[in-house]
Protein backbone atom coordinates (compact mmCIF):
# COMPACT_ATOMS: atom_id res chain seq x y z
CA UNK A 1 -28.17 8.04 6.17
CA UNK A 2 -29.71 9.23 9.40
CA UNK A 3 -29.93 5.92 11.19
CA UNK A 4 -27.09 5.20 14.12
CA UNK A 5 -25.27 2.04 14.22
CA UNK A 6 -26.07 -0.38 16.94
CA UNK A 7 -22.74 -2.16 16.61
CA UNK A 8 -21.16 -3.24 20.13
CA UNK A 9 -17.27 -4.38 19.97
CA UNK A 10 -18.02 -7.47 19.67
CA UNK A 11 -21.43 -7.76 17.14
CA UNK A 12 -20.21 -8.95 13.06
CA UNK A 13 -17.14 -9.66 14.40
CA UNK A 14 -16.05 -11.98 11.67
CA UNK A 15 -18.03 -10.17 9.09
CA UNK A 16 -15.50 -10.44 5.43
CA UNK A 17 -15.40 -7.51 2.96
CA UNK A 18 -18.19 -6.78 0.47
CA UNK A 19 -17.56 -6.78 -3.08
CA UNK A 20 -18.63 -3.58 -3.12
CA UNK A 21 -15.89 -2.90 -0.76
CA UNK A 22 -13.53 -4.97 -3.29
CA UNK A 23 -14.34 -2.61 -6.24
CA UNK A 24 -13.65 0.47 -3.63
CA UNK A 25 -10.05 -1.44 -3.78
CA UNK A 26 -9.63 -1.64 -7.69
CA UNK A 27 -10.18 1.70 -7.85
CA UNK A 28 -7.80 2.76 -4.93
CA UNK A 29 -5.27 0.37 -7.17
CA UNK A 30 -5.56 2.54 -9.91
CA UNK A 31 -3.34 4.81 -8.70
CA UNK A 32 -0.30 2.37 -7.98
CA UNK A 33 -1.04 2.18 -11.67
CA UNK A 34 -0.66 5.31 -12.36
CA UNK A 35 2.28 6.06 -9.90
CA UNK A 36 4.19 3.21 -11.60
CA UNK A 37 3.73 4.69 -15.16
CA UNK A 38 4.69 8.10 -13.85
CA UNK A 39 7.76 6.68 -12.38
CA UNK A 40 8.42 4.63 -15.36
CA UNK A 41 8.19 7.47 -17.98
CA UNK A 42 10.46 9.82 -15.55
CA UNK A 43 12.81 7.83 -13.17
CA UNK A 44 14.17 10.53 -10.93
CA UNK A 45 14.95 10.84 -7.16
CA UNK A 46 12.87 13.80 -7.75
CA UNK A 47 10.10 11.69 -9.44
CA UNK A 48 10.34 8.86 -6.42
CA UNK A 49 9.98 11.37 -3.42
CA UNK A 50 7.35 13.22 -5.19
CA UNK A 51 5.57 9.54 -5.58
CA UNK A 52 6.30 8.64 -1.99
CA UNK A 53 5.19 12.17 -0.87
CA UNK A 54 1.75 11.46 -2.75
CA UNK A 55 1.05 8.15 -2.35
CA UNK A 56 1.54 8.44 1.49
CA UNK A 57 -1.12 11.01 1.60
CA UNK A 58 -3.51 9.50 -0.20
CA UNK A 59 -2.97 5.92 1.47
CA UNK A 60 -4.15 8.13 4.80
CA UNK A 61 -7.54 8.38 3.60
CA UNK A 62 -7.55 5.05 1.84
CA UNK A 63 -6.54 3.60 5.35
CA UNK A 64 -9.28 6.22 6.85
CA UNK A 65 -11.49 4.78 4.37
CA UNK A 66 -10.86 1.27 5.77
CA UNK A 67 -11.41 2.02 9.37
CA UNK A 68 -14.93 3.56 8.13
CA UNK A 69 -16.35 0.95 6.82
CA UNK A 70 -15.11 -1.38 9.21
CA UNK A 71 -17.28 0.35 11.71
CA UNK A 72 -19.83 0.99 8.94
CA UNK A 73 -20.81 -2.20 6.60
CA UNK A 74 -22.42 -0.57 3.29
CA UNK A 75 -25.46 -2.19 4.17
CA UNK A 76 -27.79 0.14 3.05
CA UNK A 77 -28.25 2.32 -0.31
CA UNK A 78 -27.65 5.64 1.34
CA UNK A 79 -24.14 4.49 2.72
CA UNK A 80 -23.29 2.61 -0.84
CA UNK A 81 -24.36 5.94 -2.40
CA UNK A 82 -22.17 7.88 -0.32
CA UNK A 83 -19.09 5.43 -0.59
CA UNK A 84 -19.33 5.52 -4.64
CA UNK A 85 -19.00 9.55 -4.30
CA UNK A 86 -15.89 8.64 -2.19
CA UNK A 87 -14.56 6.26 -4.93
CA UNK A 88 -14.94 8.82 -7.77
CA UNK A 89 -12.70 10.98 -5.15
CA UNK A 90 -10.41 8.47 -5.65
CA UNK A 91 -10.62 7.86 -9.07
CA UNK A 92 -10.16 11.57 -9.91
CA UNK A 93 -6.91 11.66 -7.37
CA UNK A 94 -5.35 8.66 -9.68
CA UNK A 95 -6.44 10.52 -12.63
CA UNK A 96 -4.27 13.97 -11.55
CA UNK A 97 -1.26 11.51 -10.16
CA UNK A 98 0.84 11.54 -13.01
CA UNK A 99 0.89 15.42 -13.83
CA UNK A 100 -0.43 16.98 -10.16
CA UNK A 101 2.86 18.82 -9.69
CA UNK A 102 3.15 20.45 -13.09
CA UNK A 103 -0.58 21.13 -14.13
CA UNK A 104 -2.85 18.93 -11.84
CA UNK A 105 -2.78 19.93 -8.66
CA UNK A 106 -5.66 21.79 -8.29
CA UNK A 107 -7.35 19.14 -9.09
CA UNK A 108 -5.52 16.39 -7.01
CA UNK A 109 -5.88 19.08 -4.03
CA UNK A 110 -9.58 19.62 -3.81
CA UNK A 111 -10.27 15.82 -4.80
CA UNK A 112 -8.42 15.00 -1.94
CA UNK A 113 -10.58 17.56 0.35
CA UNK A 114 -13.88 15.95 -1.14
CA UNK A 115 -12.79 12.35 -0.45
CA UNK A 116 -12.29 14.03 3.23
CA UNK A 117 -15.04 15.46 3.62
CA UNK A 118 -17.24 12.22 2.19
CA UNK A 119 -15.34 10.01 5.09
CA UNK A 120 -16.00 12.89 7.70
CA UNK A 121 -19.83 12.69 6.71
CA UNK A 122 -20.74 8.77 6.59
CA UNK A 123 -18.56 8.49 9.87
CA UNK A 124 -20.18 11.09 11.51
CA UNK A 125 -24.30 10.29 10.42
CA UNK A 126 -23.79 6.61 10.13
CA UNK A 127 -21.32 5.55 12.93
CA UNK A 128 -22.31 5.06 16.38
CA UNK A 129 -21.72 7.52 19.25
CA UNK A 130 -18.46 6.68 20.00
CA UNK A 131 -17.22 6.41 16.48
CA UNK A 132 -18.99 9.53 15.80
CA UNK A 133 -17.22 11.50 18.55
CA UNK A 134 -14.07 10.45 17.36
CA UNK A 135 -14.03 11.13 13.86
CA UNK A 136 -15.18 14.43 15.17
CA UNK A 137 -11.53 14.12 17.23
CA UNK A 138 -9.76 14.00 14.28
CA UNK A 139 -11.77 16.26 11.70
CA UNK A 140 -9.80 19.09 12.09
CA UNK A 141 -6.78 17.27 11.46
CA UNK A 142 -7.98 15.93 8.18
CA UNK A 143 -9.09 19.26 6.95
CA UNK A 144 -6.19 21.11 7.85
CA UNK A 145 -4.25 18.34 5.86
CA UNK A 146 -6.52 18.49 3.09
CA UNK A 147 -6.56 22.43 2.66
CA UNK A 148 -2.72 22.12 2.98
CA UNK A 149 -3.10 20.41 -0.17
CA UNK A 150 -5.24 22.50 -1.97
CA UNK A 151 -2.99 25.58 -1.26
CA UNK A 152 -0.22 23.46 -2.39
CA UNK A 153 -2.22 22.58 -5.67
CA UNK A 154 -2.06 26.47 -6.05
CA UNK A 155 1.39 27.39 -5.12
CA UNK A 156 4.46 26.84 -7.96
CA UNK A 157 7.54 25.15 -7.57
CA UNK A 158 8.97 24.52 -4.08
CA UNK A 159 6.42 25.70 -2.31
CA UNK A 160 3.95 23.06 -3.50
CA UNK A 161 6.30 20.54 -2.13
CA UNK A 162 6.50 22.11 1.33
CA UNK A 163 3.07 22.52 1.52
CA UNK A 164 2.07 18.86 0.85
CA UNK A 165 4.90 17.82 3.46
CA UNK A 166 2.77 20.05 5.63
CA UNK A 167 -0.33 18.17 4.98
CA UNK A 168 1.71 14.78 5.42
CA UNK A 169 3.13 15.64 8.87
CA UNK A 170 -0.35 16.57 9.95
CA UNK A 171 -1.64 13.55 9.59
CA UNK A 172 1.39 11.39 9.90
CA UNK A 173 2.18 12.65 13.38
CA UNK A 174 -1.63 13.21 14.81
CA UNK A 175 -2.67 9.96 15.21
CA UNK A 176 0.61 9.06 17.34
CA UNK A 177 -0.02 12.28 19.95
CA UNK A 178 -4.03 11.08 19.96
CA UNK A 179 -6.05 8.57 21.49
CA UNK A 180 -7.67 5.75 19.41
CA UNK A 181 -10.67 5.76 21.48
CA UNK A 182 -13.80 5.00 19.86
CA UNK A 183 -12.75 3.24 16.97
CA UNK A 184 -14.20 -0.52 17.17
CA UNK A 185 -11.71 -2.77 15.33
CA UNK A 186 -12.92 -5.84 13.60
CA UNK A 187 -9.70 -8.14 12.88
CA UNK A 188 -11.33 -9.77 10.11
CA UNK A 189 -12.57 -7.49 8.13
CA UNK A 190 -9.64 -5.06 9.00
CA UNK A 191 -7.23 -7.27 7.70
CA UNK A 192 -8.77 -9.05 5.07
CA UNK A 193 -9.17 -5.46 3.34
CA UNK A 194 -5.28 -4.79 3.60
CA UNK A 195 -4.78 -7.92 1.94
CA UNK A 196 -7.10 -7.60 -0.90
CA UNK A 197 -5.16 -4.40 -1.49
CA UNK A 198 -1.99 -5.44 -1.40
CA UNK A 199 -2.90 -8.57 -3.39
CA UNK A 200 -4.77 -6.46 -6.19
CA UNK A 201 -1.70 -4.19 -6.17
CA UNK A 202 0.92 -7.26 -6.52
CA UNK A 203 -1.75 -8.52 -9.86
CA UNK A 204 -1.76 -5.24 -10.92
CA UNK A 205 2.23 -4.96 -11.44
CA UNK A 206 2.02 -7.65 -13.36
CA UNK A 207 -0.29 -5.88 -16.01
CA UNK A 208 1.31 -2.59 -15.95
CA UNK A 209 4.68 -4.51 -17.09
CA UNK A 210 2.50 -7.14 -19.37
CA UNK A 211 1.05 -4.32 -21.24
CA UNK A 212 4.94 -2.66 -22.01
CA UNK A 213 5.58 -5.64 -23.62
CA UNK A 214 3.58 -6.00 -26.61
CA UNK A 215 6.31 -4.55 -29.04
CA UNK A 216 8.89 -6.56 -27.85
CA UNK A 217 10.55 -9.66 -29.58
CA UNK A 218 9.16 -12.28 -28.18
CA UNK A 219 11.79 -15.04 -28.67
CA UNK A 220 13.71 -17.77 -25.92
CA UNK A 221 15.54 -15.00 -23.94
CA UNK A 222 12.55 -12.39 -23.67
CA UNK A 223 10.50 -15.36 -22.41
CA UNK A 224 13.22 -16.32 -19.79
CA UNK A 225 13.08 -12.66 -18.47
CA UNK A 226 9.12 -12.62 -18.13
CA UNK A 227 9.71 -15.88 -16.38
CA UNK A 228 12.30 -14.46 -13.76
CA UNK A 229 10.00 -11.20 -13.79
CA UNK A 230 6.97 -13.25 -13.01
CA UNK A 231 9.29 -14.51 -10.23
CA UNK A 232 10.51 -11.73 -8.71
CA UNK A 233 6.50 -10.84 -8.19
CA UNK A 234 5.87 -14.09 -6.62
CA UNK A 235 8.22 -13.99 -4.19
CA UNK A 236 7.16 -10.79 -3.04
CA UNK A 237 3.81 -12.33 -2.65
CA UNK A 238 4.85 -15.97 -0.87
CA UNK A 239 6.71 -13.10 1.64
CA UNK A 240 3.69 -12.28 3.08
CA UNK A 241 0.81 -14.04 2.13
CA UNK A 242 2.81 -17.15 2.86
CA UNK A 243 2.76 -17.00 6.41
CA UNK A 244 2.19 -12.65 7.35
CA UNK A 245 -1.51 -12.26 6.79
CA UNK A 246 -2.55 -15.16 8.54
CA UNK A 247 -0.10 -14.67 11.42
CA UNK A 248 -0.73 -10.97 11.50
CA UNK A 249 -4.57 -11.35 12.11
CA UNK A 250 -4.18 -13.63 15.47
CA UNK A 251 -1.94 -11.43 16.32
CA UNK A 252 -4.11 -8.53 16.38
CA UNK A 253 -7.25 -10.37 17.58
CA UNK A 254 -5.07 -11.81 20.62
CA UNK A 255 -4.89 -7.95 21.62
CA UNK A 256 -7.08 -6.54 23.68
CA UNK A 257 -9.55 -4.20 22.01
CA UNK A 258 -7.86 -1.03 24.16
CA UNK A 259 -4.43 -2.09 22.19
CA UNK A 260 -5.56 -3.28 18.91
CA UNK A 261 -6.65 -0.15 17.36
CA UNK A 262 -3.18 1.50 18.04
CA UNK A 263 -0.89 -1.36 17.05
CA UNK A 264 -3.54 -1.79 13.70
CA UNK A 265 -2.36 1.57 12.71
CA UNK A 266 1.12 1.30 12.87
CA UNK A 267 1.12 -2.45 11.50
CA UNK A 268 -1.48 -1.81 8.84
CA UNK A 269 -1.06 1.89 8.33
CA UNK A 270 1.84 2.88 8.68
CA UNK A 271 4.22 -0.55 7.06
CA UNK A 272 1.89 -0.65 4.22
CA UNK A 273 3.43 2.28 2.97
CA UNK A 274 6.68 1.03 2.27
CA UNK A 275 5.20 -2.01 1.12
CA UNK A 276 3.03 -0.67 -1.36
CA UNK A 277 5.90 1.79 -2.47
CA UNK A 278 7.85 -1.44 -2.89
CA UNK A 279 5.50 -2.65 -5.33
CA UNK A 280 5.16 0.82 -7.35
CA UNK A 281 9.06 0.94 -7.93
CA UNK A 282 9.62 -3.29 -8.48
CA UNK A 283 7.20 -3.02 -11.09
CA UNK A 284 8.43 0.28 -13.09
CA UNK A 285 11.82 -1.37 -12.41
CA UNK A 286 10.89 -5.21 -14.40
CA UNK A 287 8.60 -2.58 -17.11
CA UNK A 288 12.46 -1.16 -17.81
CA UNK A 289 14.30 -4.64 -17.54
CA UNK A 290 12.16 -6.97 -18.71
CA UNK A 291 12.85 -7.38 -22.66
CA UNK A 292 16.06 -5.32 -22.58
CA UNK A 293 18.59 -8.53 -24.04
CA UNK A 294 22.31 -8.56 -22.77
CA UNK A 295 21.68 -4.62 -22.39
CA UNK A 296 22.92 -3.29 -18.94
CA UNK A 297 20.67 -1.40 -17.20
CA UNK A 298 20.91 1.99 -16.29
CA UNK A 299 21.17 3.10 -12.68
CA UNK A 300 17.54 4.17 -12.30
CA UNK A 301 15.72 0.73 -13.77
CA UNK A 302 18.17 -1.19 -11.40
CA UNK A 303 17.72 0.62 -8.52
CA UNK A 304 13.73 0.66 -9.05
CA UNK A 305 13.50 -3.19 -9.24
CA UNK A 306 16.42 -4.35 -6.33
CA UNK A 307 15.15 -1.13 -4.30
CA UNK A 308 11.44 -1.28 -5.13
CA UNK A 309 11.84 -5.34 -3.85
CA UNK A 310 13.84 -4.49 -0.40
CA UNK A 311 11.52 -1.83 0.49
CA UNK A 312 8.81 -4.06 0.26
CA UNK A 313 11.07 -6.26 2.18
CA UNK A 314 11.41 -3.76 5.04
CA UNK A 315 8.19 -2.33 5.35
CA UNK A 316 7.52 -6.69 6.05
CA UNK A 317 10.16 -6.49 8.61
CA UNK A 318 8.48 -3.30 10.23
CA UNK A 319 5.18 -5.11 9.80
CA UNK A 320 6.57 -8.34 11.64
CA UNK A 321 7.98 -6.06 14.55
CA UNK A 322 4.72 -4.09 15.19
CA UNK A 323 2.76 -7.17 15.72
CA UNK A 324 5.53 -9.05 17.68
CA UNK A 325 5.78 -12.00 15.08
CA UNK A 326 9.25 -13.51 14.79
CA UNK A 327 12.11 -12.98 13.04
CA UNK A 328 11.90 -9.71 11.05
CA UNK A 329 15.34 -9.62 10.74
CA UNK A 330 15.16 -11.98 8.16
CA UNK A 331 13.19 -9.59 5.99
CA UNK A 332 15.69 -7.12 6.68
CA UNK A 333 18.16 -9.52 5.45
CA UNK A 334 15.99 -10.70 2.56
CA UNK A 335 16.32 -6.70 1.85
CA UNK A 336 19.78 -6.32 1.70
CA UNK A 337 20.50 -9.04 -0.61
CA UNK A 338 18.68 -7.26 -2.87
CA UNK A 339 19.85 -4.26 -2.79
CA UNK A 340 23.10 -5.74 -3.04
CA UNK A 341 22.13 -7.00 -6.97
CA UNK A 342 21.60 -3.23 -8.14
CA UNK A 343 25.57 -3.57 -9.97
CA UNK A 344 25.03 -6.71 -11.29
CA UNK A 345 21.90 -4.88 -13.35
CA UNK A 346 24.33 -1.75 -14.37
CA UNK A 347 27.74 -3.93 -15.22
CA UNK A 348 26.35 -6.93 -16.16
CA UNK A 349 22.86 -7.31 -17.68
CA UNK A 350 19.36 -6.51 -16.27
CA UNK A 351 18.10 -10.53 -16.57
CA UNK A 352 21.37 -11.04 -14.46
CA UNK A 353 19.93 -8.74 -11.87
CA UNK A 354 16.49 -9.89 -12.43
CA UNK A 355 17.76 -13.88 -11.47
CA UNK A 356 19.69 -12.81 -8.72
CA UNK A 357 17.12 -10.88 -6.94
CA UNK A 358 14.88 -14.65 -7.77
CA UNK A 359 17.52 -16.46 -6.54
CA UNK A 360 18.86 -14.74 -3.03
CA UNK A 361 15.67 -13.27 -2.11
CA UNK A 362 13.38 -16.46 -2.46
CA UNK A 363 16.46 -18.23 -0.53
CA UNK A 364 16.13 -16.22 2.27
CA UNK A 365 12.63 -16.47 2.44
CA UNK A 366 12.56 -20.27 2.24
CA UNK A 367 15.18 -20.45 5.08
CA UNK A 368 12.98 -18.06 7.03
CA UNK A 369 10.14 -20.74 6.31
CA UNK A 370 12.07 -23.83 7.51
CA UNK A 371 13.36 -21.48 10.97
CA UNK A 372 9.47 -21.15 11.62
CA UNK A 373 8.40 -24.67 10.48
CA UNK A 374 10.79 -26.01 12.64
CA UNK A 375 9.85 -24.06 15.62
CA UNK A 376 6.11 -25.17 15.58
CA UNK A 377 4.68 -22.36 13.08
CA UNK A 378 2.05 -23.22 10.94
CA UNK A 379 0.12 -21.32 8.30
CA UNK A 380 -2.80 -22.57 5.65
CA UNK A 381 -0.61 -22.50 2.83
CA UNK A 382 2.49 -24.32 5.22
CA UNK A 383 0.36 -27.36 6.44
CA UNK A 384 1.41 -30.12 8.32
């Protein structure tokens, strides 16, 4: 771990992620698992800021994660070594998700300094100068948002809440007032990890709401709702990985390297969130409608699934905006629409809800398509 990387901006420039890199993911994804059980056994406002609170935290270090080994490939056994420590971090975060305000916190607070102190470390002995001297830049920040978080593993009730806010507008606001120099961005890499994440999170809704199912009837109408389910999830895929993720990268590598680290952050870091969020609540919401019959659904299934998709939606249109590609409105639109089937869940019947969302949301996504198509835009999946 002593050796200093010889990386210049533009040396492995196009180098893809590592599998071992992939597995880091998996076990990031774990705890949108666990976040969409937690929400799913207890769906609260309470329970859904206390997720977002969380999960925006711990995407931070993800994200910080991200930027570390995009400046340092795992390349040798001393840095795998290291990132494995930081993936049992992770692991034991996801493990204290579902109970950290009522019994786990101490142990989701000093995870969360460990998997700190890990990225601190392998940036600092592994990076190269300038990498090196930033991380140092931002170290203090870190800490003082991790030990905000062990306190608040310690304190009770209210306090515990305004302590990890604490820790959240540390780190949420820092990197805005800071400089980004330093930090060598390498589009491919950077952006092919955000998608494996999102695209391991989208697979893994589908098994958290597969696995919910095994009691149920399984006769014509459940099968029609797994089919509108199914979907619902594959819209919210096509959304971005129909055209975004593509677009997105030449966006970022058409900006010069002085730009592209702060316009990464907000596009990549900052969007996901929503995004990701989207997918926690979408997925608790089709584990509560999916299998239901003519029931209606109460207010907090249908406004997990039509909420869950339009925040996904909007963190898209955010996404779109903070790279300059066209047209977020429509995801805003695309957002709306869905929100606007919540009633049809609660006075009519969840698979009414469920088909709507398929039906209006899809729509405005394929009209989105044919605007772009039409005005030259081309993507690998929308050839020709």
């Amino acid at each position: 771990m002593s050796e200093q990387a010889t990386t210049t901006p533009t040396d492995d420039e196009q180098r893809g992620a590592s599998t071992l890199e992939l597995f880091f993911d998996l076990v990031f994804v774990f705890t949108i698992t666990q976040f969409t059980h937690a929400f799913g056994h207890e769906p609260t406002w309470k329970s859904a800021g206390t997720i977002a609170l969380l999960f925006a935290v711990i995407w931070w270090m993800y994200s910080g994660y991200v930027w570390l080994t995009n400046e340092v490939a795992p390349s040798t056994p001393a840095r795998r070594t290291v990132l494995v420590v930081g993936m049992f971090g992770f692991f034991t975060l996801a493990l204290a998700v579902p109970d950290a305000v009522h019994g786990h916190g101490v142990v989701f607070g000093w995870a969360f300094l460990g998997v700190t102190l890990v990225h601190a470390v392998l940036f600092r002995v592994s990076g190269g100068d300038d990498a090196s001297a930033a991380i140092l830049r931002i170290l203090p920040t870190n800490l003082a948002a991790a030990i905000c978080m062990v306190i608040g593993g310690y304190a009770h009730g209210s306090a515990t809440y305004l302590w990890w806010v604490g820790a959240l507008l540390v780190i949420g606001v820092s990197p805005l007032l800071s400089t980004a120099r330093g930090f060598v961005l390498r589009t491919k890499h950077f952006c092919e990890r955000h998608a494996l994440v999102l695209i391991i999170a989208i697979g893994e809704s589908i098994i958290g709401v597969g696995t919910g199912l095994a009691e149920e009837t399984m006769n014509l109408q459940f099968f029609v709702q797994v089919l509108l389910g199914l979907t619902v999830i594959y819209v919210m895929w096509w959304s971005f990985f129909g055209n975004d993720n593509e677009h997105g990268e030449a966006a970022l590598d058409d900006l010069p390297m002085t730009d592209r680290t702060r316009t990464a952050l907000i596009a990549y870091g900052y969007c996901f969130v929503p995004m990701l969020l989207g997918i926690v609540f979408a997925a608790a919401g089709l584990g509560m409608a999916i299998g239901q019959g003519e029931r209606q659904a109460s207010w907090a299934a249908a406004t997990a699934l039509s909420g869950g998709v339009a925040l996904y939606l909007a963190g898209q249109a955010l996404f779109r905006a903070a790279l300059g590609l066209p047209r977020p409105w429509m995801r805003l639109l695309a957002a709306i629409l869905a929100v606007l089937t919540t009633a049809l869940g609660v006075y009519v019947a969840e698979w009414v809800q469920l088909a709507a969302i398929a039906v209006v949301v899809y729509g405005a996504i394929i009209v989105d398509d044919v605007i772009g198509l039409r005005a030259g835009e081309r993507s690998s999946y929308l050839a020709g």
